[in-house]
Protein backbone atom coordinates (compact mmCIF):
# COMPACT_ATOMS: atom_id res chain seq x y z
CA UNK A 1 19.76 -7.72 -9.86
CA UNK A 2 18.08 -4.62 -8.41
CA UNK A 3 19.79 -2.18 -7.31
CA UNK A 4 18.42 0.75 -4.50
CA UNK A 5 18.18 4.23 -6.87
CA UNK A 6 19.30 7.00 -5.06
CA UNK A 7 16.80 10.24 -6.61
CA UNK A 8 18.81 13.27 -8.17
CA UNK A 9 17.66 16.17 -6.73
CA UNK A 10 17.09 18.34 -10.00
CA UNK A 11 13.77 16.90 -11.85
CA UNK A 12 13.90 15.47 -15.02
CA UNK A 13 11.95 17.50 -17.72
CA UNK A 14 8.03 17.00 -17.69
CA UNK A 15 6.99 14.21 -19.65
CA UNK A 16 3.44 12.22 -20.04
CA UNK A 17 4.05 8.76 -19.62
CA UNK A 18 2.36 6.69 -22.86
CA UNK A 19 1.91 3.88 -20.24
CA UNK A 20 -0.57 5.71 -18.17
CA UNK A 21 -3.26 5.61 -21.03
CA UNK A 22 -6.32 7.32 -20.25
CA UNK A 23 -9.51 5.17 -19.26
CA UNK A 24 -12.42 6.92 -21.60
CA UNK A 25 -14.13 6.87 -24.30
CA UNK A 26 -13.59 8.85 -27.19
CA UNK A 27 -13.02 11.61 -24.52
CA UNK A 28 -15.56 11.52 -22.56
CA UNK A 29 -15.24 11.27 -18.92
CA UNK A 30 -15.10 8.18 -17.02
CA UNK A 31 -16.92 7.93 -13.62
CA UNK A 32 -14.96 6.29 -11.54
CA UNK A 33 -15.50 3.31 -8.84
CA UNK A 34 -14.68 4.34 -5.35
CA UNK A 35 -13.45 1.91 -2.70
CA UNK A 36 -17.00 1.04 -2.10
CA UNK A 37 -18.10 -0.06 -4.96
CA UNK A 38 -19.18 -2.81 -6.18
CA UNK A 39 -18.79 -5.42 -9.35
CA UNK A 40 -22.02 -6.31 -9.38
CA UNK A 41 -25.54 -4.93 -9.88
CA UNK A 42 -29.11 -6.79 -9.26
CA UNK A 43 -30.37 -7.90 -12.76
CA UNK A 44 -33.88 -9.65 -12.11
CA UNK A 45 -33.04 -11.09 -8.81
CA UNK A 46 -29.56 -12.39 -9.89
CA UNK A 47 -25.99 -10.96 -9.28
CA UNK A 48 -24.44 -10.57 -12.77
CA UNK A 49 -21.16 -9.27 -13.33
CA UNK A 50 -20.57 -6.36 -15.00
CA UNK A 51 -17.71 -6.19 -18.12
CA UNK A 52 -17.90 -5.62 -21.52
CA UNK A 53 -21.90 -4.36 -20.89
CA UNK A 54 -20.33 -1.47 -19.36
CA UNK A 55 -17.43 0.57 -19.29
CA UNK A 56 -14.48 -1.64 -17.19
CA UNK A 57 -12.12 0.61 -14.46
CA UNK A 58 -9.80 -1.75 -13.43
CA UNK A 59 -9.39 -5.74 -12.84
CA UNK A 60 -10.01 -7.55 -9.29
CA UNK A 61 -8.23 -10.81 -9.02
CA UNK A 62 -8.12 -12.79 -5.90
CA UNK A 63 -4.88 -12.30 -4.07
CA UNK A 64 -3.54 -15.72 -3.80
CA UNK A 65 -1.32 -14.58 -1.52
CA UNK A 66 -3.36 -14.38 1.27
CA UNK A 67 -4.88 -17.58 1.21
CA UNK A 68 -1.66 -19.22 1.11
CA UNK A 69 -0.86 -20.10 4.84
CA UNK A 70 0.48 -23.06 4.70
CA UNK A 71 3.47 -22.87 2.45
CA UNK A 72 6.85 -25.00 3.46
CA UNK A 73 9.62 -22.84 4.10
CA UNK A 74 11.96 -24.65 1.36
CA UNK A 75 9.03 -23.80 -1.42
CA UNK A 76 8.48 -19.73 -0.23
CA UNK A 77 11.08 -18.30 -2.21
CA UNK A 78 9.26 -20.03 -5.77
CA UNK A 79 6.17 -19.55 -4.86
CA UNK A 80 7.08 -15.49 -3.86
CA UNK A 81 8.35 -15.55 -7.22
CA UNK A 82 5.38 -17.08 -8.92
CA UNK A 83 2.99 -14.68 -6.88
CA UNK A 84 4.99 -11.65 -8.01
CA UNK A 85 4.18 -13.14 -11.81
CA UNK A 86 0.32 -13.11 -11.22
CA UNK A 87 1.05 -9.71 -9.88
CA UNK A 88 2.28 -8.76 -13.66
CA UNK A 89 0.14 -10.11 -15.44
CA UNK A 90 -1.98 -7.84 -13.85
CA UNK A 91 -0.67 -5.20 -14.81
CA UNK A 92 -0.34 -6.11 -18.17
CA UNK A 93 -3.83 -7.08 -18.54
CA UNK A 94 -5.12 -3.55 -16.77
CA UNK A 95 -2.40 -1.67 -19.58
CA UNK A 96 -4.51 -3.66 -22.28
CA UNK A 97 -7.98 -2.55 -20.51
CA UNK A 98 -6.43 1.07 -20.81
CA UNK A 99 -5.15 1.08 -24.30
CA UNK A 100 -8.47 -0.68 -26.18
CA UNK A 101 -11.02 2.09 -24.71
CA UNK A 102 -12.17 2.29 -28.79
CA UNK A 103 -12.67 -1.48 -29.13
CA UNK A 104 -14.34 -1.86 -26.21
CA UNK A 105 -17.24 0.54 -27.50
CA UNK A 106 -17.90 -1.31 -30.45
CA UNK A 107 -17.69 -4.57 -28.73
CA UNK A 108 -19.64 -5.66 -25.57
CA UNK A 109 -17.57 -8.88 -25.43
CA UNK A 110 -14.36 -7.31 -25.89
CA UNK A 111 -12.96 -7.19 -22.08
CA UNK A 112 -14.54 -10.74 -21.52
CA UNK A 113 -12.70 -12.30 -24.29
CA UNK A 114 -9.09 -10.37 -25.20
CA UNK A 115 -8.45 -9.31 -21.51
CA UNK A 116 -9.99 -11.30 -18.74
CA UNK A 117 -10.28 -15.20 -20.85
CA UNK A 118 -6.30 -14.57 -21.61
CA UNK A 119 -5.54 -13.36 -18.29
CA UNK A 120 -7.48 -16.29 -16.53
CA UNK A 121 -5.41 -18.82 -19.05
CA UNK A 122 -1.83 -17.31 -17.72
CA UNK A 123 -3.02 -17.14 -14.00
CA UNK A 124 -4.11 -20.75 -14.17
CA UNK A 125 -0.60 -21.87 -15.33
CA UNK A 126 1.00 -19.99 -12.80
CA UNK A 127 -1.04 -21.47 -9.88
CA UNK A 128 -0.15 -24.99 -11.32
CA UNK A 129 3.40 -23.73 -10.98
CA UNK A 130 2.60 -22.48 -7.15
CA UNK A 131 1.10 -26.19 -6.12
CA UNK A 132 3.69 -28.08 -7.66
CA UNK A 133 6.49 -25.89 -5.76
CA UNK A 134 4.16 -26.60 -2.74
CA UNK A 135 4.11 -30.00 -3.49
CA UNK A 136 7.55 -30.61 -3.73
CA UNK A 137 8.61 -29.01 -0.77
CA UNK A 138 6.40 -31.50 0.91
CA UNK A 139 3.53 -29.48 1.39
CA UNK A 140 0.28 -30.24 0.96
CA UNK A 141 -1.64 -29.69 -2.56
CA UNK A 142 -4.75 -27.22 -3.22
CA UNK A 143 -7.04 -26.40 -5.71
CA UNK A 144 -5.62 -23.08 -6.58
CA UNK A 145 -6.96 -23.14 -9.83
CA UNK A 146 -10.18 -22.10 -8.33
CA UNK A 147 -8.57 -18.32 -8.31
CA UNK A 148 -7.18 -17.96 -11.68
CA UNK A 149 -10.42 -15.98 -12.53
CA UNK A 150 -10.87 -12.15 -12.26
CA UNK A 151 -13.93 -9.86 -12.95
CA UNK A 152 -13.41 -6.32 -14.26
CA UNK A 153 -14.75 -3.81 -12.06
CA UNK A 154 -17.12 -1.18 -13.49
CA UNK A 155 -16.78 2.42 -13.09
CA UNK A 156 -19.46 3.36 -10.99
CA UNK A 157 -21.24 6.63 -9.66
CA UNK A 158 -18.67 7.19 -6.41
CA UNK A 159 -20.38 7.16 -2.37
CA UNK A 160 -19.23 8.60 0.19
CA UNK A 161 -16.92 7.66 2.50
CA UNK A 162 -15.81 7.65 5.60
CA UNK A 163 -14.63 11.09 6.17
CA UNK A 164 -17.87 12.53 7.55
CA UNK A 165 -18.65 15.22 4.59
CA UNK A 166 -17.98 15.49 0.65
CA UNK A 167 -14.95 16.65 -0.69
CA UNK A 168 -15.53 20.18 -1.89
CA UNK A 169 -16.10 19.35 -5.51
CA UNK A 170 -18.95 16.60 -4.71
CA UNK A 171 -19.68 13.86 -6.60
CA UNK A 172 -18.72 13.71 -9.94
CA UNK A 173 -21.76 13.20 -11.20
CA UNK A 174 -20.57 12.01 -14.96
CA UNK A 175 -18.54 14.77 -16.00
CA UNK A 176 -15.20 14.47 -16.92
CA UNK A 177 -13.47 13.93 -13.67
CA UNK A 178 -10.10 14.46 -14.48
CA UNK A 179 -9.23 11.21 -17.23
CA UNK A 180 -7.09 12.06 -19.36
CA UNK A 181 -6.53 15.59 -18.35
CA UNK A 182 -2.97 17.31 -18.95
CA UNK A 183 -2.03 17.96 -15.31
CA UNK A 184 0.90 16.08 -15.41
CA UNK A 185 -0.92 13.46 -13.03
CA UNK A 186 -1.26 10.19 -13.66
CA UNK A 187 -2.77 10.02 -17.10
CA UNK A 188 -6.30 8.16 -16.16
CA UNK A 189 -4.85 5.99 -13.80
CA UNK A 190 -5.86 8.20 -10.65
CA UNK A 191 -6.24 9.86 -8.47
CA UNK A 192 -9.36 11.68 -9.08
CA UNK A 193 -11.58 14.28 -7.48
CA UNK A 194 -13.70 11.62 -5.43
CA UNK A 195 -10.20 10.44 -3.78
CA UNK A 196 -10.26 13.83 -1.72
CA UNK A 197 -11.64 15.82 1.17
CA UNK A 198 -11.35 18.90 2.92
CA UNK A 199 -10.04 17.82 6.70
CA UNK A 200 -12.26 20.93 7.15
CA UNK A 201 -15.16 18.27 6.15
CA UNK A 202 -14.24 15.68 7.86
CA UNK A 203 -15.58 14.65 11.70
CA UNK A 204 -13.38 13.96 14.64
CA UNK A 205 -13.18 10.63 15.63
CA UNK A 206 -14.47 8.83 12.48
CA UNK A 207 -11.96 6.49 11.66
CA UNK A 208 -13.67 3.23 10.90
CA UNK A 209 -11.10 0.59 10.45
CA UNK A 210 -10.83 -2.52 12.99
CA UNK A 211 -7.16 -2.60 12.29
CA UNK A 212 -3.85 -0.30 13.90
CA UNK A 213 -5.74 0.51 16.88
CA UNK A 214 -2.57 2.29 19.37
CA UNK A 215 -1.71 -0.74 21.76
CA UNK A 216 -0.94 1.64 24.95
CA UNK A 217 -2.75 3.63 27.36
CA UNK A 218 -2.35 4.66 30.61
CA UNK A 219 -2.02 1.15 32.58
CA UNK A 220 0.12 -1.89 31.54
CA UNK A 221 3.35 -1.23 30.01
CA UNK A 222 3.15 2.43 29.54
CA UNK A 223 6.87 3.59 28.45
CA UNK A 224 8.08 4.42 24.95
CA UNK A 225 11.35 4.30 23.16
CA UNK A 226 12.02 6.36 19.85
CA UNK A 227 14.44 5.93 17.77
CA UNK A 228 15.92 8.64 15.42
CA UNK A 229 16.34 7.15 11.29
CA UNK A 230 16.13 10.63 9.37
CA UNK A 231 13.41 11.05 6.58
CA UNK A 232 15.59 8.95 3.38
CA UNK A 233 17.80 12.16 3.21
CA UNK A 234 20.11 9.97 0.75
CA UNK A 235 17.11 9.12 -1.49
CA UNK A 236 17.37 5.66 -0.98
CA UNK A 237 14.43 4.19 -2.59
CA UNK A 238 13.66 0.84 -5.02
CA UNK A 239 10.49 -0.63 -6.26
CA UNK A 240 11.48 -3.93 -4.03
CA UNK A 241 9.80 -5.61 -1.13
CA UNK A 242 12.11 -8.00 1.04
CA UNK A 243 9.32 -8.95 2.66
CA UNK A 244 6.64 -10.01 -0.30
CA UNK A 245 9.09 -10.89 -2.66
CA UNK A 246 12.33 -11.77 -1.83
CA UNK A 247 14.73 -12.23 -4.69
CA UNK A 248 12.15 -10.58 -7.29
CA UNK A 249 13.62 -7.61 -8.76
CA UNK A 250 10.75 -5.05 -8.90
CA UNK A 251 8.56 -6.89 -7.34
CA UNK A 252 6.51 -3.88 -5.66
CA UNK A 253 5.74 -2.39 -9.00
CA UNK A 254 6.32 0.70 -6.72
CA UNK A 255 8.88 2.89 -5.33
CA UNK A 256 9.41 2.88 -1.15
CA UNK A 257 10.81 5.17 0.75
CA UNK A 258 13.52 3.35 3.36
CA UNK A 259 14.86 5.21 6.50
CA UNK A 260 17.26 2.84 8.60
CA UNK A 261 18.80 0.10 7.08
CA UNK A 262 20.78 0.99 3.89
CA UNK A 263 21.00 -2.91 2.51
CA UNK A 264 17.79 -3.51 1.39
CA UNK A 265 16.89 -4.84 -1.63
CA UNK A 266 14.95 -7.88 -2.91
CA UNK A 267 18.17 -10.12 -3.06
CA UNK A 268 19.53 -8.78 0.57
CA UNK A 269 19.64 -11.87 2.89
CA UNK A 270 18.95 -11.50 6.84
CA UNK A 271 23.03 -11.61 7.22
CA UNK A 272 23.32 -8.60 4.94
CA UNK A 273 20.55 -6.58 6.91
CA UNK A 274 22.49 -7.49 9.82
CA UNK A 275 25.52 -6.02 8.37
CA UNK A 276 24.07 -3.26 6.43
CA UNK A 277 25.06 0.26 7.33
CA UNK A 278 22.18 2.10 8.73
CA UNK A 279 21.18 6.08 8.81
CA UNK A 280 19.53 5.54 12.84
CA UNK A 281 21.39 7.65 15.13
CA UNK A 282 21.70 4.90 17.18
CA UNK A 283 23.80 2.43 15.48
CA UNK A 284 22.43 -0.31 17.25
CA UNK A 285 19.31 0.16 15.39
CA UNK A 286 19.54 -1.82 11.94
CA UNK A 287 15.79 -1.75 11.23
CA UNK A 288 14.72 -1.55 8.40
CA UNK A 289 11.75 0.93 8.01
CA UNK A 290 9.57 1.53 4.35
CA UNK A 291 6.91 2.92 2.75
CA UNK A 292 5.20 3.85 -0.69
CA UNK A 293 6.36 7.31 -1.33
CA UNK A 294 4.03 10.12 -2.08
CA UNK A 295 4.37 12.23 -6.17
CA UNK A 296 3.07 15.41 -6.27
CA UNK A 297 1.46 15.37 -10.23
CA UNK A 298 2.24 18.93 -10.95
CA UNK A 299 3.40 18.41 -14.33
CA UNK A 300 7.31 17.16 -13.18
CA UNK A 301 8.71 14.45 -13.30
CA UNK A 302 11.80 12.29 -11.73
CA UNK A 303 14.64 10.55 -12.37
CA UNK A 304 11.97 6.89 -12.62
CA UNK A 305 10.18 7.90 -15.43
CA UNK A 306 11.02 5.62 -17.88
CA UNK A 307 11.93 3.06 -15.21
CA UNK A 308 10.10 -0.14 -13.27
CA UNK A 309 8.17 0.88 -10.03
CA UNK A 310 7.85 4.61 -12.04
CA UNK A 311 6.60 5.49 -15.01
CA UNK A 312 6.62 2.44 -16.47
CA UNK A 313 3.98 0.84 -14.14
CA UNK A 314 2.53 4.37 -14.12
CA UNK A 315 4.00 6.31 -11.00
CA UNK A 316 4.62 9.53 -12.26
CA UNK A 317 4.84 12.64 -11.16
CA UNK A 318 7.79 14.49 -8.59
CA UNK A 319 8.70 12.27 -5.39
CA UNK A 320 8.42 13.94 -1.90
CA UNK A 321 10.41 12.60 1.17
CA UNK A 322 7.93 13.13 4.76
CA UNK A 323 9.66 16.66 6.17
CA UNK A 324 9.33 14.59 9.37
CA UNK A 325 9.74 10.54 10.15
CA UNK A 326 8.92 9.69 13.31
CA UNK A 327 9.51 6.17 14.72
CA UNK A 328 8.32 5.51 17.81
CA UNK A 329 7.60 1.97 19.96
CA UNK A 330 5.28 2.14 22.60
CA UNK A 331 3.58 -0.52 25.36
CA UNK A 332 0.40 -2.41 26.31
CA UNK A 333 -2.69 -1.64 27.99
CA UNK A 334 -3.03 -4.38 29.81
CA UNK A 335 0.34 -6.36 30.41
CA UNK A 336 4.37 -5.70 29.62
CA UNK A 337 5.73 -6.39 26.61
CA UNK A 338 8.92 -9.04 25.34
CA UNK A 339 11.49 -8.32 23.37
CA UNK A 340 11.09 -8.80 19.64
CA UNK A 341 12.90 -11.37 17.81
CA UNK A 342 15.89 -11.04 15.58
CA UNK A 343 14.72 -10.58 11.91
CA UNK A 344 10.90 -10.48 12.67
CA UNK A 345 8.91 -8.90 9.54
CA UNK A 346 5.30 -6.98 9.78
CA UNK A 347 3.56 -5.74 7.12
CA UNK A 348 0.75 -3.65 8.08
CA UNK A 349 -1.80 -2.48 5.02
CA UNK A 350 -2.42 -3.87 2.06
CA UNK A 351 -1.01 -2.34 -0.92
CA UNK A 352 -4.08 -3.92 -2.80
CA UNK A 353 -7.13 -2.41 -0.16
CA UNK A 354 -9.05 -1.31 -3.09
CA UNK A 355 -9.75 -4.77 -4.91
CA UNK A 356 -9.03 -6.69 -1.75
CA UNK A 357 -11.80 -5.36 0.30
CA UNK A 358 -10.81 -3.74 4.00
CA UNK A 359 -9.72 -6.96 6.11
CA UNK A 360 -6.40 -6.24 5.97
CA UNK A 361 -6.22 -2.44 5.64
CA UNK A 362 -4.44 -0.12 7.77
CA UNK A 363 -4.90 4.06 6.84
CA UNK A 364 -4.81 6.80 8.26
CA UNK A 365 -4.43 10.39 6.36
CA UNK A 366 -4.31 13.70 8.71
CA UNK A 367 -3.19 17.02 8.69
CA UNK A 368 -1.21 18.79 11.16
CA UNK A 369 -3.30 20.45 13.59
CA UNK A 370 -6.27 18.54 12.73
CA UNK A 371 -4.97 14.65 13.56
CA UNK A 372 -7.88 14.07 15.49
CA UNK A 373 -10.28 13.78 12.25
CA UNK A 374 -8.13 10.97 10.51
CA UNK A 375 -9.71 9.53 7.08
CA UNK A 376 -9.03 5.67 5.15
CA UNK A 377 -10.61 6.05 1.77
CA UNK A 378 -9.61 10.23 0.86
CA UNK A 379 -6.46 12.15 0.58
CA UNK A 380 -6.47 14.93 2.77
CA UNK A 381 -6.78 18.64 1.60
CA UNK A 382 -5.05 20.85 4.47
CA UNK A 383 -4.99 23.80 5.04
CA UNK A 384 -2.52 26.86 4.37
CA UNK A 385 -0.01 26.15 7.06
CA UNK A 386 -1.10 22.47 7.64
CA UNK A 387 0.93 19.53 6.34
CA UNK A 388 -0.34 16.26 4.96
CA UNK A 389 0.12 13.50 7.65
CA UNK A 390 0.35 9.19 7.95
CA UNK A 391 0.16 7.68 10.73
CA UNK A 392 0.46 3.96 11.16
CA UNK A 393 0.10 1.59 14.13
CA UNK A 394 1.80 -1.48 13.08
CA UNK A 395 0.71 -4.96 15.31
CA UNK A 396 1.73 -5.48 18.21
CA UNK A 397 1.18 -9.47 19.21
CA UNK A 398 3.75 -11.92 18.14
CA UNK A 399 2.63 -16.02 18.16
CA UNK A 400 5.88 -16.30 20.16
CA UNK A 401 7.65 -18.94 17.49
CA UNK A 402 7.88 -17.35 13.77
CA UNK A 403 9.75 -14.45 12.35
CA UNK A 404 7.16 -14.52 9.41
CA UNK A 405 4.36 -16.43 8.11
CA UNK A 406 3.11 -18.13 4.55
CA UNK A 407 1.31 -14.71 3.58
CA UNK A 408 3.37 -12.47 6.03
CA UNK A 409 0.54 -11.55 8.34
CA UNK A 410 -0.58 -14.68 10.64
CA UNK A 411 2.62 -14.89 12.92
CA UNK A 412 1.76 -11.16 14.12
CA UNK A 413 -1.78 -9.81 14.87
CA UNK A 414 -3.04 -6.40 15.91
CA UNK A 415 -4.38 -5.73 19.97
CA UNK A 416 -8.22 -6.57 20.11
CA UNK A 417 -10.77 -3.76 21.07
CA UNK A 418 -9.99 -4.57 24.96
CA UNK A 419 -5.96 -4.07 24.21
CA UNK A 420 -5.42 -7.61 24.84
CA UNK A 421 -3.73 -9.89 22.36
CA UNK A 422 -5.34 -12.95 20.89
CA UNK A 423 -4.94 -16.52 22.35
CA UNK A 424 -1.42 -17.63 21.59
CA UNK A 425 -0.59 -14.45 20.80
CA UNK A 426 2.02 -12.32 23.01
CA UNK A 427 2.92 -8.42 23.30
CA UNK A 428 5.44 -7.05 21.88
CA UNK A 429 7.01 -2.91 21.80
CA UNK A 430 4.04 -1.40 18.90
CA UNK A 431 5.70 0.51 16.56
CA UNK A 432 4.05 3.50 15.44
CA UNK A 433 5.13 5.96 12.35
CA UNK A 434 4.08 9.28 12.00
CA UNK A 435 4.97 10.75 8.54
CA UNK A 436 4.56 14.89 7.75
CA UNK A 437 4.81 16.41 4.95
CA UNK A 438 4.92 20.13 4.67
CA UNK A 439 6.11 19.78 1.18
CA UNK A 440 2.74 19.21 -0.07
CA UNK A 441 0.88 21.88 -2.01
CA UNK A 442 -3.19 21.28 -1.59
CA UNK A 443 -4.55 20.22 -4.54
CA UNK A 444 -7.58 21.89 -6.02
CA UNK A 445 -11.06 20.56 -7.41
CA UNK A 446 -12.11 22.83 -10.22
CA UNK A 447 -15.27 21.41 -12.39
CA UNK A 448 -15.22 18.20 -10.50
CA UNK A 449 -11.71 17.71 -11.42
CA UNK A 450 -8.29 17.42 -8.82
CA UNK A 451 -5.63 20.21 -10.24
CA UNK A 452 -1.87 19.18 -9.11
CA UNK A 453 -2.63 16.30 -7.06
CA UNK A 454 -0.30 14.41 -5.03
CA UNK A 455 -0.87 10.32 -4.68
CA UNK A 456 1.13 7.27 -3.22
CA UNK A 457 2.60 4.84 -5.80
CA UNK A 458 0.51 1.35 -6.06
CA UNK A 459 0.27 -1.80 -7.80
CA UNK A 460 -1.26 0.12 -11.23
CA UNK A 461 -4.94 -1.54 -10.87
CA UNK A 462 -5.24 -0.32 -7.72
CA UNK A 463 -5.48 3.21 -9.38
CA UNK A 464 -3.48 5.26 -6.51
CA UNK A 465 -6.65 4.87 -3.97
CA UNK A 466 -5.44 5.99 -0.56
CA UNK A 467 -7.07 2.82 1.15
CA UNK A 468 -3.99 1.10 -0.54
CA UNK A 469 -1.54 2.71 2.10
CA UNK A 470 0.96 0.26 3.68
CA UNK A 471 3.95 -0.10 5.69
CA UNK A 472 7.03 -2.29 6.48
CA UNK A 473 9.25 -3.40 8.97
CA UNK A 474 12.25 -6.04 9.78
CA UNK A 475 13.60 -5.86 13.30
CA UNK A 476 17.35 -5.62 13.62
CA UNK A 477 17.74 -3.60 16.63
CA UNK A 478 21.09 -5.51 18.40
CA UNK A 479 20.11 -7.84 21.19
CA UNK A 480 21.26 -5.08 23.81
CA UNK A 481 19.34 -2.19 22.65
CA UNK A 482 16.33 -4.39 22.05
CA UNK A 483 16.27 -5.37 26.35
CA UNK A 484 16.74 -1.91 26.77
CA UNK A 485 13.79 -0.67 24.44
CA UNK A 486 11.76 -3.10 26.81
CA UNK A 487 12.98 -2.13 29.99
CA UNK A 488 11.79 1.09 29.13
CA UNK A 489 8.45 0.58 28.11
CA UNK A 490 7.84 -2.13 31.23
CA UNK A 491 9.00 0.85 33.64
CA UNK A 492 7.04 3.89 32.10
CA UNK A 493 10.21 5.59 30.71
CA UNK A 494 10.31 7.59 27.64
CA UNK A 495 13.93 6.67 26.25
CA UNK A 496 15.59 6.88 22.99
């Protein structure tokens, strides 16, 4: 059953994880694939897929999750725990893809046929699994077996993104760009150099995502009410998601920082969040608030080295709770808001941006004094003095019947471009986080390589790209303090 892990505060003594292989070639350096790159290359007029021809960075699979909408509520919990599966044998397909570097230079077909015709077998099962749950539940059956293949994605030459300026040790150009290298990072499995930028280098304004656009201005509801959680000062952290996958133990395959509600786990039930004890100042705030948390790779370790969600799906490196947590609800540009229901989940992000494409992503790295230039695809390199910042602007229009969906996203929806919500769609208080760390020592790029980075935990294909930045929430404020948090915002106050 898992169990929350509550971080020591002394380190554990530096150790390289063996999971974390390094992805090269009898040493040579690896160029890696950035978030835009792509898995296929013209080849006489025809898209062909790049594998074994070339050398493979990770493995894109469709996320089945997503296109599952539809799912009875009896069948969710099965097929949660059948989706979490595919998510494994992910992983254990990418450790394979990392440990065979040598037999995949003497053998073109090599990723084709050990890593991706296996991993296609085991994902096809598993679907079958998924549509019979479906099925027996009443639901209606699919043909999911259309997504039990994935591609490997190549390493490519990086682009730029959308920060508005190269990172100050350019593109990598082919040298060694930090695989492998003994910086106590993560071993080959990112980040690298290309994941970086000076906020220096990066133009106001540039942020380029359609999602977590702030829901309030100055007409409509324009109030706020913030509520006070502290930044996880008991270390209460797991590699759980409530939300994803309920009742799978480690079904994250990364560690999250939780501020409110002390209860959660995979196995906690909506009755147990209700009851849980919670670290909000206001006690009539059980919310439950989480995050990835952010390693500096500095050569320490912690107390999850050898464990699920750390080193073992390679997260390594020192955790760092934000120096400041700020939760904050605000209004509606163009109407008042209504009350939230009792147990409603968001999940804004996608933990899985880099092979899932941008549709549902939801980043924003800053720096403090500079949160007007705000970057999706780069970690930011502050300043002296500056501290690394995350801001998130969850959605904020509720279909007015569901406290989740199939695939945990279509019962909510973010404000469109006008700050109206979509048809059927309803305000509700926005929650926005703002997450500082001043714990943070800027990394360096020396030679085209990052010395003592710092990265969020992931899914381990997803190579600790900062596009893969996500955040979660379950309401539980009491029914009282909820009216109250919308009488505010309806009436322009600022309350807490």
């Amino acid at each position: 059953m898992g169990r929350n892990t509550r971080k020591r505060r002394t380190p554990l003594a530096t150790k390289v994880i063996a999971g974390a292989a390094a992805l090269a070639i009898g040493g040579g350096g690896l160029v890696w694939a950035n978030f835009y790159a792509s898995a296929h290359e013209k080849n006489g007029g025809q898209n062909v897929t790049r594998s074994g021809q070339v050398r493979v960075a990770t493995i894109n699979c469709p996320d089945v999750g997503q296109e599952l909408t539809d799912v009875p509520r009896e069948a969710r919990r099965g097929v949660a725990r059948e989706l979490a599966r595919l998510d494994r044998q992910i992983t254990e397909a990418y450790s394979r893809l990392a440990e065979t570097r040598q037999a995949q230079a003497g053998d073109a077909s090599f990723v084709d046929n050990a890593i991706l015709g296996p991993l296609k077998d085991k994902r096809r099962a598993t679907l079958d699994r998924i549509d019979i749950d479906i099925k027996r539940a009443g639901g209606q059956g699919r043909d999911l077996g259309r997504f039990a293949r994935c591609q490997g994605v190549p390493a490519e030459q990086p682009g730029g993104g959308d920060g508005g300026g190269q990172n100050d040790g350019g593109q990598n150009g082919g040298q060694d760009d930090g695989v492998g290298q003994d910086n106590g990072g993560q071993a080959g499995n990112g980040p690298v150099a290309d994941d970086f930028i000076r906020i220096e280098d990066v133009q106001p304004g540039t942020r380029n995502l359609p999602n977590g656009l702030p829901a309030n201005g100055d007409t409509g509801s324009t109030g706020s009410f913030t509520t006070e959680c502290g930044t996880n000062e008991n270390a209460l952290r797991n590699s759980d998601n409530v939300i994803a996958a309920p009742g799978v133990s480690n079904g994250a395959q990364h560690q999250h920082d939780y501020v409110g509600n002390q209860a959660n786990t995979a196995f906690a039930s909506d009755e147990d969040l209700a009851n849980g004890e919670t670290t909000c100042q206001n006690q009539g705030d059980r919310s439950t608030y989480f995050w990835p948390v952010l390693r500096i790779q500095d050569g320490t370790q912690d107390i999850d080295q050898d464990q699920p969600g750390g080193g073992q799906d390679g997260n390594v490196g020192k955790i760092v709770a934000p120096t400041a947590a700020e939760l904050t609800f605000v209004g509606n540009r163009t109407t008042d808001v209504v009350a939230m229901p009792r147990a409603l989940r968001i999940i804004t992000g996608d933990a899985k941006s880099f092979t899932n494409g941008l549709n549902n992503a939801n980043t924003a790295w800053s720096c403090t004094g500079f949160e007007d230039r705000q970057v999706t695809d780069k970690y930011p390199i502050c300043p002296e003095g500056s501290g690394v910042v995350r801001t998130t602007n969850f959605q904020s229009c509720w279909d007015g019947q569901n406290t989740d969906s199939a695939n945990h996203r279509t019962h909510t929806a973010f404000v469109q471009q006008d700050g109206t919500c979509p048809n059927g769609f309803q305000a509700i208080p926005q929650l926005q986080v703002r997450l500082v760390y001043d714990n943070i020592p800027a990394p360096r790029i020396e030679n085209g390589q990052v010395v003592n980075p710092f990265a969020l935990d992931s899914f381990p294909e997803q190579l600790h790209k900062p596009i893969t930045d996500h955040n979660d929430f379950i309401n539980f404020f009491d029914e009282n303090l909820m009216n109250e948090m919308v009488r505010c915002i309806n009436n322009g106050q600022d309350c807490q």
